[in-house]
Protein backbone atom coordinates (compact mmCIF):
# COMPACT_ATOMS: atom_id res chain seq x y z
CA UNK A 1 -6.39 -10.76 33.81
CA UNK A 2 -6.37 -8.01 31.21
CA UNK A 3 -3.27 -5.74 32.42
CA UNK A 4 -5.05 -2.36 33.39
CA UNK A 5 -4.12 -0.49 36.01
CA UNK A 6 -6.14 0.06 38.52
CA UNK A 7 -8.86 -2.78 37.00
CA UNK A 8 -6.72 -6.01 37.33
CA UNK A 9 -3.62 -4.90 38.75
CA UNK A 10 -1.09 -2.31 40.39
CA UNK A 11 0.57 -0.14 37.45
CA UNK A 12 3.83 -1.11 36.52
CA UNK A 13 5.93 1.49 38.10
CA UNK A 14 10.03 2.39 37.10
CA UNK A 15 11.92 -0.16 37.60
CA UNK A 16 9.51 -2.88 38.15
CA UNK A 17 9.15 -5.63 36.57
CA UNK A 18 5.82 -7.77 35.97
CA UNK A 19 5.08 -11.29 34.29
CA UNK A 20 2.21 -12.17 31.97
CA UNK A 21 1.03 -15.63 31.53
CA UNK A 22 -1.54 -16.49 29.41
CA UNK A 23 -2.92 -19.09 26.73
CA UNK A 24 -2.70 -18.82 23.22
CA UNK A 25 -6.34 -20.01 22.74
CA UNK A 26 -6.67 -19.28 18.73
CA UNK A 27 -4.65 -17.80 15.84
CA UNK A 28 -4.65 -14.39 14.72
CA UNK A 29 -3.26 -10.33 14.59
CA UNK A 30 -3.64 -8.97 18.02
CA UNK A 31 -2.10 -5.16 19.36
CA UNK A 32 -0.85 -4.68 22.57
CA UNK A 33 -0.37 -1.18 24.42
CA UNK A 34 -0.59 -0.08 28.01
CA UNK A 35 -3.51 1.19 29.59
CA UNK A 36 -2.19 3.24 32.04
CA UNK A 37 -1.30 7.24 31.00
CA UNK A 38 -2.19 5.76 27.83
CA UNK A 39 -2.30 9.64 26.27
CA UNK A 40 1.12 10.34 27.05
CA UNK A 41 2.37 6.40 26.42
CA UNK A 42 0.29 5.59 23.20
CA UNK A 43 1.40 9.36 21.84
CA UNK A 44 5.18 8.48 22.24
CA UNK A 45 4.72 5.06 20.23
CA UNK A 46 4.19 2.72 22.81
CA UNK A 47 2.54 -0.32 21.11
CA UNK A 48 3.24 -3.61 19.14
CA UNK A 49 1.76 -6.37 17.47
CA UNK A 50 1.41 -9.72 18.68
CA UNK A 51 0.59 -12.50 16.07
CA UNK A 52 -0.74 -16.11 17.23
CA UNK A 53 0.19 -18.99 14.29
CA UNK A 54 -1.91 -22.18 14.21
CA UNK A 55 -0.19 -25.00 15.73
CA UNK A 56 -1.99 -27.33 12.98
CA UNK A 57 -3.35 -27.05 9.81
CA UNK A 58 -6.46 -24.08 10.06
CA UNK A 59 -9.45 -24.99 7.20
CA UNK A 60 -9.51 -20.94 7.19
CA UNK A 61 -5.73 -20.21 6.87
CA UNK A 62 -3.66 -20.70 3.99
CA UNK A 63 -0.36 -21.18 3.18
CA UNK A 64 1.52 -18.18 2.35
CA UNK A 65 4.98 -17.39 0.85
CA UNK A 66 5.00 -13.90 2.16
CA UNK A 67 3.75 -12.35 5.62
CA UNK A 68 3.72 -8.59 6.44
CA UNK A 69 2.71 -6.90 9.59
CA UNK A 70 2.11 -3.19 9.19
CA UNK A 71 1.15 -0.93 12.73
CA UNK A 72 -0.27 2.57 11.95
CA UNK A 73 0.81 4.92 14.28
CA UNK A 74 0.83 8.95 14.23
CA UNK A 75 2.31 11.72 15.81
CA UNK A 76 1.94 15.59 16.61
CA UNK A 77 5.77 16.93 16.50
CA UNK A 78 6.10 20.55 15.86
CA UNK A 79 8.87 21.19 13.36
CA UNK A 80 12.23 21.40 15.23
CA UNK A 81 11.08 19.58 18.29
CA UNK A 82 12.14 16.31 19.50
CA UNK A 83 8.93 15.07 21.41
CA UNK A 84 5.79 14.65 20.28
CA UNK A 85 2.33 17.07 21.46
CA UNK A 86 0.58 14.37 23.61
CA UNK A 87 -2.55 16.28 23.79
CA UNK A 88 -3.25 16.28 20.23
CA UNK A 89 -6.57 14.45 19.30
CA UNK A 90 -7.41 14.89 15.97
CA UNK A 91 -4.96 17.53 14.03
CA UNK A 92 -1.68 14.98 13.84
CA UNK A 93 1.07 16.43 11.07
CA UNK A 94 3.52 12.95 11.15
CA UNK A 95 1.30 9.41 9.81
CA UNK A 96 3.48 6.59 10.12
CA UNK A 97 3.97 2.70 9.37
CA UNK A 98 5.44 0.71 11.81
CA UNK A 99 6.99 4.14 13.33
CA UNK A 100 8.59 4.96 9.88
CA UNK A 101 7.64 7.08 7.69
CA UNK A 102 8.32 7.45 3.82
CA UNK A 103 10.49 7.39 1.98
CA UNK A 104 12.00 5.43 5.28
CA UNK A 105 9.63 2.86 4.64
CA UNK A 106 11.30 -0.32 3.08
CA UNK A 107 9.26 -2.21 0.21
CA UNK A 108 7.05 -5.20 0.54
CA UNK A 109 8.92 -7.14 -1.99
CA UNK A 110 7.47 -10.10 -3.46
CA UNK A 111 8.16 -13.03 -6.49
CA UNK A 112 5.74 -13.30 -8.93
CA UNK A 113 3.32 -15.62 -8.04
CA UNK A 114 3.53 -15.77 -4.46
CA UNK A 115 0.71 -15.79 -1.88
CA UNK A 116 0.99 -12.62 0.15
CA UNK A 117 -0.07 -12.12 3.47
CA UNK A 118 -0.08 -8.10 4.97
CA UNK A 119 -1.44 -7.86 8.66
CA UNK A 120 -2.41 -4.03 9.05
CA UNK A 121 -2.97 -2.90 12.47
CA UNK A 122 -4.33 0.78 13.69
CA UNK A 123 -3.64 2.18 16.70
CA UNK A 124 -4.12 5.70 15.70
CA UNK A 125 -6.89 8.12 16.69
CA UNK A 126 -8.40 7.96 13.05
CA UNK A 127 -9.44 5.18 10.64
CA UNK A 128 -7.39 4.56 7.27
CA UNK A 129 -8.48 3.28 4.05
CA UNK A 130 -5.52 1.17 2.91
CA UNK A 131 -4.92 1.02 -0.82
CA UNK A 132 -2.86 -1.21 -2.93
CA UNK A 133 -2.29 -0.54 -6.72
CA UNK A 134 -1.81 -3.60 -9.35
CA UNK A 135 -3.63 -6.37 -7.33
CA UNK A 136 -7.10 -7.05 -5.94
CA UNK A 137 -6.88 -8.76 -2.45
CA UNK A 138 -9.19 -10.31 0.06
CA UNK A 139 -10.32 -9.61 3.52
CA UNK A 140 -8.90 -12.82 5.25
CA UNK A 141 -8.83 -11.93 8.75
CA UNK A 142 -10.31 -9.01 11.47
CA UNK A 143 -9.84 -8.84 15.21
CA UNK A 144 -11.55 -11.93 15.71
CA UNK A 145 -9.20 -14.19 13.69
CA UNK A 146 -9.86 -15.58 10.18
CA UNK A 147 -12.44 -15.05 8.32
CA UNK A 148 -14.65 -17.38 6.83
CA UNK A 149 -14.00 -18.36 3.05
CA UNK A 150 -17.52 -17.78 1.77
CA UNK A 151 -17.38 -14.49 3.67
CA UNK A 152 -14.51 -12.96 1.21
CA UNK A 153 -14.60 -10.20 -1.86
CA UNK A 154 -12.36 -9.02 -4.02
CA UNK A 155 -11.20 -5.31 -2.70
CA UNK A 156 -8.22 -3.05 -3.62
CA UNK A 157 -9.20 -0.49 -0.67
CA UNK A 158 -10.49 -1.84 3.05
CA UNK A 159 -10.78 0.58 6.24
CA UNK A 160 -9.68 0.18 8.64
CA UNK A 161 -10.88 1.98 12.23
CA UNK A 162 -9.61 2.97 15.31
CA UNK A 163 -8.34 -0.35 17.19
CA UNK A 164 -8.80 -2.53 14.06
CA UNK A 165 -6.96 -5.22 12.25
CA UNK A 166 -7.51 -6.22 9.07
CA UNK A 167 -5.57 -8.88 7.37
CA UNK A 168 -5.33 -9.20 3.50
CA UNK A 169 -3.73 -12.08 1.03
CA UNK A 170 -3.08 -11.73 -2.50
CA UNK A 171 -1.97 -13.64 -5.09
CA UNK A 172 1.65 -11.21 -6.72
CA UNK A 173 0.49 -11.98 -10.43
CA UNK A 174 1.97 -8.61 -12.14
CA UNK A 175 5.48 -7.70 -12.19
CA UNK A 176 6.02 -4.11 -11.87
CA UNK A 177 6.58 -1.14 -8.61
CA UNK A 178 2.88 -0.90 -7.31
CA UNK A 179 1.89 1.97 -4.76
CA UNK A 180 0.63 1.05 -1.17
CA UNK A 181 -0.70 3.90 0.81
CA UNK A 182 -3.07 5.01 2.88
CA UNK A 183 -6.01 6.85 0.74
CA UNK A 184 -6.82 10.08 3.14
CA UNK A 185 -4.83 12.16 1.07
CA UNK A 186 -2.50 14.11 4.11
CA UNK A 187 -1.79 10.58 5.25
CA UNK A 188 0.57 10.18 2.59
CA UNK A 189 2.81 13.66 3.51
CA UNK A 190 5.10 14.35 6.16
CA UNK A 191 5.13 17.53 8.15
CA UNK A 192 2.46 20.20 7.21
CA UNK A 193 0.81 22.71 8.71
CA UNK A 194 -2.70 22.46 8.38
CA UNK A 195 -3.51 26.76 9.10
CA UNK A 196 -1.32 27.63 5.78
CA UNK A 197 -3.58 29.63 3.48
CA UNK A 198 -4.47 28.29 0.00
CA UNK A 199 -2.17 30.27 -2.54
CA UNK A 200 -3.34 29.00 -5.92
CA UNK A 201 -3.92 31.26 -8.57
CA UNK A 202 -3.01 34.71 -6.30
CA UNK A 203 -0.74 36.95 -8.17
CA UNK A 204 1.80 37.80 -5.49
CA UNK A 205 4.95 38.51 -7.12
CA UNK A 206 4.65 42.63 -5.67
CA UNK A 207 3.93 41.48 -2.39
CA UNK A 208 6.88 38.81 -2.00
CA UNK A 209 9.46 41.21 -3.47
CA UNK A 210 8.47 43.47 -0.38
CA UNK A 211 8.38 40.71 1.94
CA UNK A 212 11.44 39.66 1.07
CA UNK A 213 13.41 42.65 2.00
CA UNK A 214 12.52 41.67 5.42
CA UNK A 215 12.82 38.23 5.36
CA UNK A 216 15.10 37.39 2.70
CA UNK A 217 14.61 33.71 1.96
CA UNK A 218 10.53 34.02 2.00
CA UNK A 219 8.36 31.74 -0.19
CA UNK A 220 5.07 31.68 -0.81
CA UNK A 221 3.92 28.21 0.31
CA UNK A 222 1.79 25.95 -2.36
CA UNK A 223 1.23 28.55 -4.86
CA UNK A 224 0.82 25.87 -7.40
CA UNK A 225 -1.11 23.08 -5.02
CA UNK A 226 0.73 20.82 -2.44
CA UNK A 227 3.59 19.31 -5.20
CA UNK A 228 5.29 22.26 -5.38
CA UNK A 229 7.01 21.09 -1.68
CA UNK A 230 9.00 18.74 -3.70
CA UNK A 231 10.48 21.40 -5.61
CA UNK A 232 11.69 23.83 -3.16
CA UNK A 233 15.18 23.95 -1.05
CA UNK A 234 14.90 25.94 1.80
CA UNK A 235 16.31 24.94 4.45
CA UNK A 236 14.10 23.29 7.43
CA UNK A 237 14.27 23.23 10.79
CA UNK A 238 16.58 20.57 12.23
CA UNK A 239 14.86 17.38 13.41
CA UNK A 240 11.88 17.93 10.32
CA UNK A 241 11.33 15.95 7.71
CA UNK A 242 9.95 18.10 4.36
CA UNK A 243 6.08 17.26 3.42
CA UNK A 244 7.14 14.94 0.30
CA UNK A 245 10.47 13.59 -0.92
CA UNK A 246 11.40 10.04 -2.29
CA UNK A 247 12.78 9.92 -5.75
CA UNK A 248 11.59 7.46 -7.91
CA UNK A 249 13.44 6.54 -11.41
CA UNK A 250 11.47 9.49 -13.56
CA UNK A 251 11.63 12.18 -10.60
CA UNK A 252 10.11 12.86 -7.42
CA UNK A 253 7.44 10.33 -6.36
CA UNK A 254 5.43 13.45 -4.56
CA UNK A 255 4.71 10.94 -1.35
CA UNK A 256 5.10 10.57 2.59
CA UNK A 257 3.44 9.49 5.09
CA UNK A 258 1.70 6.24 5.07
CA UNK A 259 3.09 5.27 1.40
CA UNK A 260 5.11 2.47 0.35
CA UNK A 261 5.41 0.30 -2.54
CA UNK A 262 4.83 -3.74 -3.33
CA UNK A 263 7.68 -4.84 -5.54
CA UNK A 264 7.24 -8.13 -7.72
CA UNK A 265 9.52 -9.45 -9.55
CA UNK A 266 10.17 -12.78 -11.53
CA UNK A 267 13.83 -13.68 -11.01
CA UNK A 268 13.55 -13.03 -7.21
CA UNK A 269 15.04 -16.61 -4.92
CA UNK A 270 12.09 -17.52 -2.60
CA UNK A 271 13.27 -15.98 0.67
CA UNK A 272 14.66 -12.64 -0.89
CA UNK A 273 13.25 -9.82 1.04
CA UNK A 274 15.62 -7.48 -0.08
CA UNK A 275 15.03 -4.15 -2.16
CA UNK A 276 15.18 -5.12 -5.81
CA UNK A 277 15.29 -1.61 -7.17
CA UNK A 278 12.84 0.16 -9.75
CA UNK A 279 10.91 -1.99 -12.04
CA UNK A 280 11.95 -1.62 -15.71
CA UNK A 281 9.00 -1.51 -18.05
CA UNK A 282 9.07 -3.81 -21.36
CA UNK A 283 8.68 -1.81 -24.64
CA UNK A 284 5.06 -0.41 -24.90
CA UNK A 285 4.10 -0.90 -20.92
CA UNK A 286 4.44 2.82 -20.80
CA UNK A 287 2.15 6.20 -20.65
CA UNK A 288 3.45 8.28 -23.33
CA UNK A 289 3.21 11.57 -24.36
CA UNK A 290 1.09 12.52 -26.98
CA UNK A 291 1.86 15.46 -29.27
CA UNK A 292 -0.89 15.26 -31.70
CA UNK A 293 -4.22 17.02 -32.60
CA UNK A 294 -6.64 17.22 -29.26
CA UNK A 295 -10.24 16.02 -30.11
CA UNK A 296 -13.38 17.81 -30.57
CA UNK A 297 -14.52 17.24 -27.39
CA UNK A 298 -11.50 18.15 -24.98
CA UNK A 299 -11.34 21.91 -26.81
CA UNK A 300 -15.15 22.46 -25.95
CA UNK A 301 -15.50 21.01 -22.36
CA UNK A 302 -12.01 23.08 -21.34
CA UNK A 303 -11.75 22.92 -17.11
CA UNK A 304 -12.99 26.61 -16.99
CA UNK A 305 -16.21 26.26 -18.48
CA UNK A 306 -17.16 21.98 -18.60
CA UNK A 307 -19.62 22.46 -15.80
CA UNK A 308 -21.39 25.63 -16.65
CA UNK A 309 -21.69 24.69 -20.41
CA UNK A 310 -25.30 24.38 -21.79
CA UNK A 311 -26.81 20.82 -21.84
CA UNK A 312 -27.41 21.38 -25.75
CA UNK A 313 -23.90 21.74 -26.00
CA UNK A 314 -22.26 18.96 -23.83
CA UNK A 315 -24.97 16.79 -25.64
CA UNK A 316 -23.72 17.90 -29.15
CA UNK A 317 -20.05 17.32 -28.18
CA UNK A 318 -20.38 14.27 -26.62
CA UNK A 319 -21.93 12.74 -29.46
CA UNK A 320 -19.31 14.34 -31.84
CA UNK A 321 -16.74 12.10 -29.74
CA UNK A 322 -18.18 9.25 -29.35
CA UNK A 323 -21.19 7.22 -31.27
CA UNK A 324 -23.95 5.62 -29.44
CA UNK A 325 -24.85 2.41 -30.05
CA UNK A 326 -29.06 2.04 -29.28
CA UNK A 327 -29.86 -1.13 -27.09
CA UNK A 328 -33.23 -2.39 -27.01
CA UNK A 329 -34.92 -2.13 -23.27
């Protein structure tokens, strides 16, 4: 019995009330999510996780001192509605974890050291690379259950498709606030709207003086690229969250969506899940700004002309920059 209407049984109306019985037959991340209006149901959030643990000791499972289960789900919500566009199929404007959505994503917080488990699950209608910053991880389970030992690489980016599951352990060797996100770029922004004209570099200060005597609040959306969002103030519709908020220590982190962060720290007690705040760097564990001379080669290969300069002359400053060294073969 697989629980679709129709196929194995009568649909669960209102009010009714069905029992599933079934055997546990091997460990692994599974989804579960109805079958019946399943554009209307699945498009509302209507799905879960369901994770089998080995009764004994697996020769493909291992020990781990932190587990994480992570369900991608998105939505179509129009700003200042309340319920999302069930018909959408590709063009979604909300990408969230778990039904959460940055920054009202907690951490995955970690000790240094520990063995880290993250189930990742996607029930969405698109795949998504998933990305984690500071570690390299491994591959240690799919849809079918574990994954054979021999069968593993070192990855900091896995995909995952439509339906998928991929499960991925880590050792938490580096302290610090590491970045977890989905890589599609808009998966890591909140509300947007996808038909907005690209504004960068177009002179409109005449134009939006005029606009704005007959709309006084108007501004010109992205005139800079996408981070400007952070920046403005205007007021949004109610029930909207803006494109990309979440304040880090030094300023806006410039993130939604499918973003989080892995937090490791030394001093945290074994089962201490909670948030341990920002990450301060020891002296010299920095990017710093640099004040002095720019070399040779960054004044000739400027952005405006690097890819239409001669060959003679990206050869010559090259070679000003940097000497080669000749290698046999």
């Amino acid at each position: 019995m697989d629980g679709v209407a129709g196929l194995n049984q009568v649909a669960v109306h209102p009010g009714k009330t069905f029992v599933y019985e079934f055997e546990a037959k091997r460990p692994g991340t599974f989804m579960y999510h109805p079958h019946a209006d399943e554009m209307t149901q699945m498009a509302m959030g209507m799905m879960g996780f369901w994770v089998t643990h080995p009764k004994n000791e697996h020769p493909w499972i291992s020990a781990v001192d932190r587990d994480y289960c992570i369900l991608l789900n998105a939505f179509d919500i129009v700003p200042g509605s309340e319920t999302p566009n069930i018909m959408t199929m590709l063009d979604f404007n909300l990408w969230a974890w778990n039904s959460r959505i940055f920054p009202g994503i907690a951490p995955l917080v970690a000790r240094k050291n520990d063995r880290v488990r993250v189930r990742v699950g996607n029930l969405t209608m698109t795949n998504h690379p998933i990305h984690v910053h500071g570690i390299e991880f491994e591959v240690t389970g799919t849809d079918g259950g574990p994954t054979r030992p021999e069968s593993r690489w070192k990855e900091v980016t896995t995909d995952i498709a439509v339906g998928q599951m991929r499960q991925i352990e880590f050792l938490a060797e580096e302290e610090g606030d590491w970045a977890m996100h989905c890589h599609k770029s808009h998966h890591s922004m909140n509300a947007m709207g996808h038909d907005v004209p690209t504004m960068i570099g177009v002179d409109h200060r005449g134009i939006t003086e005029k606009i704005r005597k007959l709309v006084p609040d108007y501004m010109v959306m992205g005139e800079r690229g996408m981070a400007d969002m952070t920046e403005m103030t205007m007021p949004l519709p109610d029930n909207t969250l803006p494109m990309m908020t979440g304040d880090g220590p030094y300023g806006s982190v410039e993130m939604g969506g499918m973003f989080s962060m892995l937090k490791v720290r030394a001093d945290l007690a074994p089962d201490d899940y909670s948030d341990p705040g920002w990450y301060k760097h020891p002296e010299g564990h920095q990017a710093y700004e640099y004040n002095g001379d720019l070399p040779e080669l960054s004044r000739q290969l400027t952005p405006g002309n690097s890819l239409m300069a001669p060959k003679s002359q990206l050869a010559s400053a090259h070679f000003k920059a940097v000497k080669p060294t000749r290698h046999k073969g």
